[in-house]
Protein backbone atom coordinates (compact mmCIF):
# COMPACT_ATOMS: atom_id res chain seq x y z
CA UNK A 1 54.29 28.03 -19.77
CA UNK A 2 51.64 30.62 -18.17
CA UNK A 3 52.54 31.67 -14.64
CA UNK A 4 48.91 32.44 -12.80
CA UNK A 5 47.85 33.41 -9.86
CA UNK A 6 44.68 33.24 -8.05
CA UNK A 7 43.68 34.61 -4.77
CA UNK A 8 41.37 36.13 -2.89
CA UNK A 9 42.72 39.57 -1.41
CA UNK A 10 40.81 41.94 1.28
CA UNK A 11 41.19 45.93 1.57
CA UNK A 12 44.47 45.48 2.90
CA UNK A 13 45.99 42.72 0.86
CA UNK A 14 44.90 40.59 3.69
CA UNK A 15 44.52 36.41 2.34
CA UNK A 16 45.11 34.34 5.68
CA UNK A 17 44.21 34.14 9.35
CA UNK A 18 45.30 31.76 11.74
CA UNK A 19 46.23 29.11 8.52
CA UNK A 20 43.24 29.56 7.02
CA UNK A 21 41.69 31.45 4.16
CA UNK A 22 39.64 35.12 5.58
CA UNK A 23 36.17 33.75 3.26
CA UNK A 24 34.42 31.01 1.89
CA UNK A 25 32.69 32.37 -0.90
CA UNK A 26 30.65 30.25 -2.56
CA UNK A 27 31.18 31.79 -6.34
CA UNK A 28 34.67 32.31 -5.68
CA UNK A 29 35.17 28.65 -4.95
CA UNK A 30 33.11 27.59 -8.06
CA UNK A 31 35.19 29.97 -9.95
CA UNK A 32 38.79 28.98 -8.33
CA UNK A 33 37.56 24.96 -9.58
CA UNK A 34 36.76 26.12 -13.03
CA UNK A 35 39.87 28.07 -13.73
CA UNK A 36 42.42 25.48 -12.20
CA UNK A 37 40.99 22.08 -13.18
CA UNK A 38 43.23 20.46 -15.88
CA UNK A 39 45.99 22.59 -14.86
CA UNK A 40 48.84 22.08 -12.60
CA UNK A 41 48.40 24.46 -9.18
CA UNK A 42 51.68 24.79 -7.22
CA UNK A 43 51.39 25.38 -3.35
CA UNK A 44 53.33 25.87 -0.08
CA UNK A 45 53.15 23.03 2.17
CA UNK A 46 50.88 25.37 4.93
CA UNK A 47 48.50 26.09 2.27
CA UNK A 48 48.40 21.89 1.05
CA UNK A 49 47.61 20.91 4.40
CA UNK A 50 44.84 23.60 4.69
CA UNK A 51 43.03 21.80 2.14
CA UNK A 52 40.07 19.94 3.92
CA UNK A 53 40.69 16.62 1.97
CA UNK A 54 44.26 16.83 0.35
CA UNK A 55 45.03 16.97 -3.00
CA UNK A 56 42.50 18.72 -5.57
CA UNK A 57 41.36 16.69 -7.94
CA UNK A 58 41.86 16.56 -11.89
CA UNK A 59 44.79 19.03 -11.20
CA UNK A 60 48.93 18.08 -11.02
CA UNK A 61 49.60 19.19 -7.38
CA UNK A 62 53.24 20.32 -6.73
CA UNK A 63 53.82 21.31 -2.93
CA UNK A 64 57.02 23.30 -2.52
CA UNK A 65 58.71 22.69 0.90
CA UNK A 66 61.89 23.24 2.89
CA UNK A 67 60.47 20.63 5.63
CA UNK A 68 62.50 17.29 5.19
CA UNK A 69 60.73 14.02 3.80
CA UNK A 70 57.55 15.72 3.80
CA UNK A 71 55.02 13.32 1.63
CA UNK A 72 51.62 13.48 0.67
CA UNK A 73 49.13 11.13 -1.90
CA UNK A 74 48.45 12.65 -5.06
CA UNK A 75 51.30 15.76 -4.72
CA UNK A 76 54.73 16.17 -6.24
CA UNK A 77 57.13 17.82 -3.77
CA UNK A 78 59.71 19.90 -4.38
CA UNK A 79 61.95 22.16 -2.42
CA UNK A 80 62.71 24.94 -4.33
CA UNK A 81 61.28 27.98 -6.68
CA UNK A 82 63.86 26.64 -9.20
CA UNK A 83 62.48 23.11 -9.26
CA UNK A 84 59.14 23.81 -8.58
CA UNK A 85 59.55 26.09 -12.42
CA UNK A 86 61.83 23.21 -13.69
CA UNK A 87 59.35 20.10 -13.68
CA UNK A 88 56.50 22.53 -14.54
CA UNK A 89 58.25 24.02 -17.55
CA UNK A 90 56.45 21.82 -20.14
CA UNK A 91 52.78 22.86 -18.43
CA UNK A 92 50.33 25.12 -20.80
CA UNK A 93 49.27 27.07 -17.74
CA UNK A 94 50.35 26.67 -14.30
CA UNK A 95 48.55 28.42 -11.04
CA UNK A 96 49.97 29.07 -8.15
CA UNK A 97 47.40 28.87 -5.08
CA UNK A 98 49.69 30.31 -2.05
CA UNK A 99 50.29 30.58 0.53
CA UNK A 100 51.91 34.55 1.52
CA UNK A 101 55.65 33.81 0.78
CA UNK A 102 54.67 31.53 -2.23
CA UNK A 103 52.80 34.44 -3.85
CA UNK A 104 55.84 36.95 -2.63
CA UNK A 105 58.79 34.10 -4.68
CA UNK A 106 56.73 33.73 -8.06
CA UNK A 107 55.01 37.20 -8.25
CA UNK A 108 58.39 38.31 -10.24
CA UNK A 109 57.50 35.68 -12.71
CA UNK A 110 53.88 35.78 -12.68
CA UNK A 111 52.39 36.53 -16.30
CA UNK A 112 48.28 36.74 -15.11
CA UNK A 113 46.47 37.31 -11.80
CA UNK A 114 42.82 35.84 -10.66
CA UNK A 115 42.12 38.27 -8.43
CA UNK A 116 38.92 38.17 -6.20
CA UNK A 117 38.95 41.51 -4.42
CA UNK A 118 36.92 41.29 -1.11
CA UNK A 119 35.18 44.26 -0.31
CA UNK A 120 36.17 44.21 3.49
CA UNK A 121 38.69 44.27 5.93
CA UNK A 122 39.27 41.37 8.02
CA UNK A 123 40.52 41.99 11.51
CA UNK A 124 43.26 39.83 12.75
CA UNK A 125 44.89 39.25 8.94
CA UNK A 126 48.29 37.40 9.42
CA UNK A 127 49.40 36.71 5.87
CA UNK A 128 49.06 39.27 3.28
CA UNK A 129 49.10 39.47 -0.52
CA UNK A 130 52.68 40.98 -1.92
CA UNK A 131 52.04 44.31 -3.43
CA UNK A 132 51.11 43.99 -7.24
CA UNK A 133 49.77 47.15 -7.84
CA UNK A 134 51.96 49.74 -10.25
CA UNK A 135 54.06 46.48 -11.96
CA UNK A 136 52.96 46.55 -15.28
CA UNK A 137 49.57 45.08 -15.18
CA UNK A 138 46.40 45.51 -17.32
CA UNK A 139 43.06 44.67 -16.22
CA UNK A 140 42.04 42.02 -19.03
CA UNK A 141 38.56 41.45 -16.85
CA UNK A 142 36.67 42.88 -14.26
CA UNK A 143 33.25 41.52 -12.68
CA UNK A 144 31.30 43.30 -9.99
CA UNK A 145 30.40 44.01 -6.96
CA UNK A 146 29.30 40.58 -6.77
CA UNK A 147 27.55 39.56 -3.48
CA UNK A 148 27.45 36.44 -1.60
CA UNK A 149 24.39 35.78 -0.06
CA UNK A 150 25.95 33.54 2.71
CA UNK A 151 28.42 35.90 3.79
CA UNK A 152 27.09 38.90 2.80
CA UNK A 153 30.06 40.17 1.54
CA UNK A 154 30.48 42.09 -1.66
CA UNK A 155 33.54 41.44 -4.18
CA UNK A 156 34.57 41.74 -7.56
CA UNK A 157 36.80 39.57 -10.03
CA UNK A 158 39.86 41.22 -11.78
CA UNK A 159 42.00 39.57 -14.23
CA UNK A 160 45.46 41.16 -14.90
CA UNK A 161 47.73 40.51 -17.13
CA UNK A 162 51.76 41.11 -17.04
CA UNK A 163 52.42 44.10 -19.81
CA UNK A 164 55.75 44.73 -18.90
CA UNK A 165 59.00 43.68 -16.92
CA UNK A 166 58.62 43.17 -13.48
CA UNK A 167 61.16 45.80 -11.88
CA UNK A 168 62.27 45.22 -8.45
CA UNK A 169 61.76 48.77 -6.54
């Protein structure tokens, strides 16, 4: 199995205000949809119910929550790291979509990132990307600036791959 990531991160690491995302980009979301369809994407339960119409389509969704008897349609829930990696160990690639702590747990055994570097600092930022920089990663691909013309915000895409062991500081 692949460990992924994909998220959009500001100037500061910044990914979430107020349970929600810091930017719709209109690319990014394309892109996000290309990348994860046919794959499995693994969530915390904040980050599930911040989807606008539950579970994403032609994807396995696996929610991981410590919240008692919490069900959903069309997700797979699971309580733990452990068994979130245990029923997903037969999966070709598997992404994991957040939220903060989500990204913080797997991040030691994260083998790629989708990164979509925003070119901005959000005020107000209440969840934050873990640090990744300076863990063994190679940039694999890098796209930009990119601007939205909705927004009007500039960003870039940067795909990283692991390269070495991930060494707790």
């Amino acid at each position: 199995m692949i460990l992924a990531m994909i998220v959009a991160v500001d100037q500061n690491n910044g990914i979430g205000k107020d349970n929600d995302q810091l930017a719709y980009i209109s690319a990014d979301l394309k892109r996000f949809k290309q990348l994860t369809t046919g794959h499995t994407i693994l969530m915390g339960r904040k980050t599930f119910e911040a989807l606008p119409k539950g579970a994403l389509p032609k994807r396995r969704n696996v929610v991981i929550t410590r919240q008692k008897g919490f069900e959903a349609p069309g997700v797979e829930v699971v309580s733990s790291i452990g068994e979130a990696l245990s029923i997903c160990n037969e999966d070709q690639k598997v992404f994991v979509i957040g939220g903060g702590e989500v990204y913080k747990a797997f991040l030691p055994e994260t083998d790629e990132l989708y990164l979509t570097e925003i070119h901005h600092s959000f005020d107000g930022a209440d969840v934050f990307f873990p640090e990744y920089q300076n863990l063994g990663w190679k940039t694999t691909h890098k796209e930009g600036p990119l601007s939205d013309d909705k927004t009007g915000l500039s960003y870039s895409y940067i795909n990283l791959k692991r390269t070495g062991k991930y060494d707790c500081v």
